[in-house]
Protein backbone atom coordinates (compact mmCIF):
# COMPACT_ATOMS: atom_id res chain seq x y z
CA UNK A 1 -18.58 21.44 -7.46
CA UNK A 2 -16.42 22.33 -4.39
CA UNK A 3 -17.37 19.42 -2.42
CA UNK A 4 -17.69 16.82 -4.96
CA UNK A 5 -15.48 13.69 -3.07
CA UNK A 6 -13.74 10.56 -4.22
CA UNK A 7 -14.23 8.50 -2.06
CA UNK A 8 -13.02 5.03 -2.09
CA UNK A 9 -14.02 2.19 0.58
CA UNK A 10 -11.20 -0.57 0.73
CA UNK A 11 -13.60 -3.68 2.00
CA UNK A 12 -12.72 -7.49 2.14
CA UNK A 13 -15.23 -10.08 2.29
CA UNK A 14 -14.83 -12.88 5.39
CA UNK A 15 -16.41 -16.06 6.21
CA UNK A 16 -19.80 -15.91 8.01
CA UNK A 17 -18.78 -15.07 11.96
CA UNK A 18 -22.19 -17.45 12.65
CA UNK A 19 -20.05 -20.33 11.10
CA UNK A 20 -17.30 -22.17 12.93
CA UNK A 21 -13.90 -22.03 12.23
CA UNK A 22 -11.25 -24.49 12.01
CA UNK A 23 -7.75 -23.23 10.86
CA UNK A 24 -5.95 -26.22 8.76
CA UNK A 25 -2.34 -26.15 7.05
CA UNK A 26 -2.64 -26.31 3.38
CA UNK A 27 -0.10 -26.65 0.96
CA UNK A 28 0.79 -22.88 0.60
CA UNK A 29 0.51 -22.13 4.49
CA UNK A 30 -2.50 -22.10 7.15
CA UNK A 31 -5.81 -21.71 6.06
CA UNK A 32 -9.68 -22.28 7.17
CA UNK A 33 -11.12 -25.41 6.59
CA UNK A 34 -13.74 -25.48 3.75
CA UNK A 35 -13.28 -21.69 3.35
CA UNK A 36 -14.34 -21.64 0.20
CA UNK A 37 -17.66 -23.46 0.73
CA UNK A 38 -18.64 -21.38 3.95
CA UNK A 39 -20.84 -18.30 3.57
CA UNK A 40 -19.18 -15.39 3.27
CA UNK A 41 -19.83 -11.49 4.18
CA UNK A 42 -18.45 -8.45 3.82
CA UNK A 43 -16.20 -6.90 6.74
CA UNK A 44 -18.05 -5.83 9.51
CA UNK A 45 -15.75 -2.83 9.98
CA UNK A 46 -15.53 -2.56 6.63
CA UNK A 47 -19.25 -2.40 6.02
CA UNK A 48 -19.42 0.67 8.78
CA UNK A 49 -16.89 2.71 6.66
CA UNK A 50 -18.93 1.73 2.98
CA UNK A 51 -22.33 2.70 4.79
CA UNK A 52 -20.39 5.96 5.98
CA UNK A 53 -18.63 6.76 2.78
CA UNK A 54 -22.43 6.57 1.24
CA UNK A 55 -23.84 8.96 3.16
CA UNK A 56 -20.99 11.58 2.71
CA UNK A 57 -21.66 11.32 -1.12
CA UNK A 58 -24.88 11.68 -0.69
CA UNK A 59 -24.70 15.18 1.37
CA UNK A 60 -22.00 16.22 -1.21
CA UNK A 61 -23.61 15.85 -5.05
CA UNK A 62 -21.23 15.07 -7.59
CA UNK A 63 -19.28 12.73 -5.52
CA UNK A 64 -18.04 9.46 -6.75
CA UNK A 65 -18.11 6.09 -4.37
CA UNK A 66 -15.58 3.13 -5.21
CA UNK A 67 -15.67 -0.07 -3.50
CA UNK A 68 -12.26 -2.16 -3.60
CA UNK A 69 -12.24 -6.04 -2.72
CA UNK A 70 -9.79 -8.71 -2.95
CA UNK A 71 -11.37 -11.88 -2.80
CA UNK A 72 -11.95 -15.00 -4.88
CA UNK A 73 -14.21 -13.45 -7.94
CA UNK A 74 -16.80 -16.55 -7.07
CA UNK A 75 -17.15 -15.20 -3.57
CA UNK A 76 -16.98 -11.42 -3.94
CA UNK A 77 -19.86 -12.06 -6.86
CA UNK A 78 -22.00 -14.02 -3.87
CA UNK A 79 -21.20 -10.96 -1.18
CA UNK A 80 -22.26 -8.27 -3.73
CA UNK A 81 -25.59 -9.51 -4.60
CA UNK A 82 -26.60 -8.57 -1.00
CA UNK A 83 -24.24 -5.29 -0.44
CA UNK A 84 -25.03 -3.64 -3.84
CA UNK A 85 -28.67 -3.39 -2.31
CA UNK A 86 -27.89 -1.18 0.32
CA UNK A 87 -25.87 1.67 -1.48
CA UNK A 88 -24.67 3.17 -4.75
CA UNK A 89 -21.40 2.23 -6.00
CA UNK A 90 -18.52 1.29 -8.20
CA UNK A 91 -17.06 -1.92 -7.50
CA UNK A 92 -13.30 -2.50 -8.83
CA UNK A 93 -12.75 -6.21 -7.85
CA UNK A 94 -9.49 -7.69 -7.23
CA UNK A 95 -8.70 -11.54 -7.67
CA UNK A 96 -7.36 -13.14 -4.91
CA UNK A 97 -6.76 -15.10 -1.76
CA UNK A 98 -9.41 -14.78 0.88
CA UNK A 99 -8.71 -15.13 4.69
CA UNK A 100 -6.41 -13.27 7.20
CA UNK A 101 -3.24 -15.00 6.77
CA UNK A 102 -1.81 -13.40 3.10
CA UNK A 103 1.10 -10.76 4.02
CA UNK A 104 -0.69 -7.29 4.70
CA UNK A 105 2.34 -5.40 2.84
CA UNK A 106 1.47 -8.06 -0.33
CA UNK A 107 -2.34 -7.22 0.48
CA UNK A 108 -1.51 -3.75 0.48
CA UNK A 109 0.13 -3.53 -2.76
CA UNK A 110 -2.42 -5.15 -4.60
CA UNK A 111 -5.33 -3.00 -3.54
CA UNK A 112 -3.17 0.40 -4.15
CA UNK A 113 -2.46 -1.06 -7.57
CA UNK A 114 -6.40 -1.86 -8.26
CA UNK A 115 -7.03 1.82 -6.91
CA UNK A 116 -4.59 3.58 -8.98
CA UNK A 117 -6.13 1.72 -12.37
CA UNK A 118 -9.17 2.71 -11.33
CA UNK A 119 -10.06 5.69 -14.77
CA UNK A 120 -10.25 9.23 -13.37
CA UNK A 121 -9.02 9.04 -10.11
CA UNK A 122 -7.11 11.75 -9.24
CA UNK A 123 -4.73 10.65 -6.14
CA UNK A 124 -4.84 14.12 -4.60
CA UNK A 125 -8.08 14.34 -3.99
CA UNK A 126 -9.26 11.03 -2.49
CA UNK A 127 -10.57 10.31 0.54
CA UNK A 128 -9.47 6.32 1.69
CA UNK A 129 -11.91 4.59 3.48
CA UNK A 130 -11.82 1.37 5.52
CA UNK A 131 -12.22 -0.85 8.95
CA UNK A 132 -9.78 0.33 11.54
CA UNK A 133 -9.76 -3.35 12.30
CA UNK A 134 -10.54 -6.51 10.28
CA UNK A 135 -12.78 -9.65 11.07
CA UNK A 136 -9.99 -11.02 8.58
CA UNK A 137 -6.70 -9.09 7.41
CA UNK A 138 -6.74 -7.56 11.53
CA UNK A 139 -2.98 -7.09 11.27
CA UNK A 140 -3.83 -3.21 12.09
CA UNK A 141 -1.81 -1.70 9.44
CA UNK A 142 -3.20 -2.77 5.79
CA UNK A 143 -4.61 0.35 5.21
CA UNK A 144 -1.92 2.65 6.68
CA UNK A 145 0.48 0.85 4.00
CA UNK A 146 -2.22 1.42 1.19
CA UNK A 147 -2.25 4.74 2.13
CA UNK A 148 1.58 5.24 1.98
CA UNK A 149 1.36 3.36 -1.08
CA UNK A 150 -0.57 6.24 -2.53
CA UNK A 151 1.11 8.77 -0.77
CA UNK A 152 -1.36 9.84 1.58
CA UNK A 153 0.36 10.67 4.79
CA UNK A 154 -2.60 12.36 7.08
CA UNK A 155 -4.22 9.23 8.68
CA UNK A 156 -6.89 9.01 10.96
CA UNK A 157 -7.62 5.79 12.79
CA UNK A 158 -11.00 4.98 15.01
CA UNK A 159 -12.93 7.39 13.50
CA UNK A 160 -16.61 7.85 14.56
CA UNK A 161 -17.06 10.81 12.74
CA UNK A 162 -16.39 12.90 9.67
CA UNK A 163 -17.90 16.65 9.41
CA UNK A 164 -16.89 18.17 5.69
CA UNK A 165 -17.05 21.60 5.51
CA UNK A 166 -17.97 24.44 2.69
CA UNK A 167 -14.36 25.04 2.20
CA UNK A 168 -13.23 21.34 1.90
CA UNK A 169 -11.80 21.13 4.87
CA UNK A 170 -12.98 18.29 7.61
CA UNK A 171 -13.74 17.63 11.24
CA UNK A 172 -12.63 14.08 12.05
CA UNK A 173 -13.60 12.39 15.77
CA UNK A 174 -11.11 9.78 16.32
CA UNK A 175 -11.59 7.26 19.74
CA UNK A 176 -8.92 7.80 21.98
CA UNK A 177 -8.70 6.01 26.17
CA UNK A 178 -11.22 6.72 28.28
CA UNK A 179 -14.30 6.62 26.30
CA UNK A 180 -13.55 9.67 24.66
CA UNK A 181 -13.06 11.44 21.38
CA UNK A 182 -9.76 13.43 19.93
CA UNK A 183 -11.21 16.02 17.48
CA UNK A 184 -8.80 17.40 14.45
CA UNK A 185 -9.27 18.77 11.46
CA UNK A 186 -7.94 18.46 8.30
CA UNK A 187 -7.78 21.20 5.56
CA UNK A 188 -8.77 18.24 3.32
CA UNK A 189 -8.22 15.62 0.73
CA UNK A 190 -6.45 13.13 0.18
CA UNK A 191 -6.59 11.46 3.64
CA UNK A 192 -7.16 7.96 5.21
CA UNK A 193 -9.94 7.21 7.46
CA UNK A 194 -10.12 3.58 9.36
CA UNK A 195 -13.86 3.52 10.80
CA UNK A 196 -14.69 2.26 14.35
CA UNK A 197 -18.41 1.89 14.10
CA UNK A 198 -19.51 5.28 12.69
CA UNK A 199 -23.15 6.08 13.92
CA UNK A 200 -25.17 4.96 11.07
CA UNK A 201 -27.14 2.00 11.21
CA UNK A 202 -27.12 -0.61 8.33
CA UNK A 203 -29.20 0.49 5.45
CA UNK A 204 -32.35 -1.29 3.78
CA UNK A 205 -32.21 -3.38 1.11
CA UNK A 206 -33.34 -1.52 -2.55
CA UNK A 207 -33.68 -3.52 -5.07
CA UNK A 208 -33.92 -0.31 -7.47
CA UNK A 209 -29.96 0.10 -6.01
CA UNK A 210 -29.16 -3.13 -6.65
CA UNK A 211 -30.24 -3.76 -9.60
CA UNK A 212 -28.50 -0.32 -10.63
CA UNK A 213 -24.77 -1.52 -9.09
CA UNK A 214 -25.29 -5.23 -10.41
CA UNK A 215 -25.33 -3.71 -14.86
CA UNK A 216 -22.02 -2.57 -13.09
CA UNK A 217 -20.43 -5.17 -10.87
CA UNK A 218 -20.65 -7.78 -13.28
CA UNK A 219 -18.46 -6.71 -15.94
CA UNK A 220 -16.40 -5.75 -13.30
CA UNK A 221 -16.01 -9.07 -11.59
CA UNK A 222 -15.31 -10.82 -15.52
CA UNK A 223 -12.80 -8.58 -15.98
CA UNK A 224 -11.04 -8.95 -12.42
CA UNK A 225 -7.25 -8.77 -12.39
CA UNK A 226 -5.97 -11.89 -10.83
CA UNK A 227 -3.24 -11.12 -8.27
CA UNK A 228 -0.71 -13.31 -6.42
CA UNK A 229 0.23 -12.33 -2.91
CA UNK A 230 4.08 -12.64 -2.21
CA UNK A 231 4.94 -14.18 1.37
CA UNK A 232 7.86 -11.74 1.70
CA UNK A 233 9.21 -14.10 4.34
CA UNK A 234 6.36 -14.54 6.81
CA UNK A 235 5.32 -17.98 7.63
CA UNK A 236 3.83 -19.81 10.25
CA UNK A 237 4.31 -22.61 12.70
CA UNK A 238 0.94 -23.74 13.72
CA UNK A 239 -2.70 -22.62 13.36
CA UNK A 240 -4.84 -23.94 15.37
CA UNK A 241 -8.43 -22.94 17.68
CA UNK A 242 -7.81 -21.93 21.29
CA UNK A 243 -7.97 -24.52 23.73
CA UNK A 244 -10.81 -24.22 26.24
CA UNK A 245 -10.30 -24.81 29.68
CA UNK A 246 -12.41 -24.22 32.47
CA UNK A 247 -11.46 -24.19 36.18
CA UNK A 248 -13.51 -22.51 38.54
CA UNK A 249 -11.99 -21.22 42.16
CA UNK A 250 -13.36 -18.75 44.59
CA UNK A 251 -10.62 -17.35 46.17
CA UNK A 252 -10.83 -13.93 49.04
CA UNK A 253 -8.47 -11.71 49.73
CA UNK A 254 -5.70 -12.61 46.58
CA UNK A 255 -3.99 -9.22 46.03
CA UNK A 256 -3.91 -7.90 42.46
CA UNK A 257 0.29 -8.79 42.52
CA UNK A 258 -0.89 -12.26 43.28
CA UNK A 259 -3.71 -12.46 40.76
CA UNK A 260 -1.69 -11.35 37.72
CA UNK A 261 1.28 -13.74 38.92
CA UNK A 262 -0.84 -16.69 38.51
CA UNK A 263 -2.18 -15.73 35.32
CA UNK A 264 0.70 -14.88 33.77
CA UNK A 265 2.00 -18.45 35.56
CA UNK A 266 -1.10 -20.29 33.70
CA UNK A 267 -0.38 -18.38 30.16
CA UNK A 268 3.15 -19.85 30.46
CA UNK A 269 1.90 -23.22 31.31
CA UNK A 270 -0.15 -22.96 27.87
């Protein structure tokens, strides 16, 4: 089939954003306090780009959907027995750290690893998937390294959009300033996508689905390869919540000059 995709949605799985958290200094570097007691979820941006990635295969038969996590296996096993009711996939787990602080080169080299083991992928004709930001590895460039990793050098970041057409080729709407949209197109695969928010809402839950992805993601998930990530020289100095402060002046008539001078004065001060 002309149109039959790979697709393959690079999601990580991040502590409940209804929870509060407290960043703590562990033994290995900065961490979040009882992280691996709190509920966990998958990406939000993340989610967008899986729910995205779903309906393309759908529109395009023959098309194959991978999902690719790094997380603790305990965790990513408690995130997938809600997410493998909303869509069809193929999950190929990775074991590792959760949270934002791991090196996103390390990160990246892990998950183009997992993705090039993955049987019958074929590198030049994959579409990469993922959040153009993260609720937890938000460093901005995790998957622009994957994709390098892979060699896949047309990139498309902030999309809202993606409009295959009979010929292969795609329409992508990327957000630029302004509100607006940059439109390209791309004579096609392989090619990275980070989603912004896409336009689809989130699915139902189907148990028929889930029940299909869980004969699936459990073998996966017992046969997880366990992955260290390498610090390659970052570290930190402190981790800790912003401090709150609140005082309240009505002042007329400050000019923008002054305005910004005593902000930048009071971000100093901090």
């Amino acid at each position: 089939m002309a149109n039959a995709l790979q697709i393959v949605v690079c999601a990580g799985i991040v502590p409940d954003p209804l929870q509060t958290l407290e960043p703590v200094t562990n033994p290995t570097g900065p961490g979040i306090k009882n992280e691996m007691v709190l509920p966990a979820v998958l990406d939000p941006w993340a989610a967008s780009a899986l729910y995205e990635a779903a309906n393309l295969a759908t529109k395009n038969p023959g098309s194959k959907l991978w999902l690719v996590s790094l997380g603790p296996k305990a965790k990513l096993q408690q995130v997938m027995m809600t997410v493998a009711q909303k869509v069809a996939f193929e999950l190929v787990p990775v074991d590792g750290p959760l949270g934002g602080f791991p090196d996103a080169h390390s990160t990246a080299a892990a998950l183009a690893s997992a993705i090039e083991a993955i049987p019958g992928i074929d590198k030049t004709k994959v579409l990469l998937f993922g959040g153009w930001e993260s609720a937890s590895r938000g460093a901005g460039v995790t998957l622009q390294l994957v994709g390098e990793k892979l060699g896949i050098v047309d990139q498309f970041q902030g999309v809202d959009q993606i409009d295959v057409r009979d010929d292969g080729s795609f329409e992508v709407l990327e957000r630029v300033e302004g509100g607006r949209h940059q439109v390209s197109v791309c004579a096609g695969a392989p090619a990275v996508l980070g989603w912004a928010t896409g336009s689809l809402a989130e699915p139902r839950n189907n148990p028929q689905i889930g029940m299909a992805n869980m004969r699936t993601i459990m073998p996966a998930l017992q046969k997880a390869k366990a992955v260290t990530l390498d610090a390659n020289g970052l570290s930190y100095v402190s981790a800790k919540l912003p401090s709150q402060q609140r005082e309240t002046r009505v002042v007329k008539d400050m000019t923008p000059d002054a305005i910004a001078a005593e902000l930048v004065e009071w971000i100093v001060a901090e």
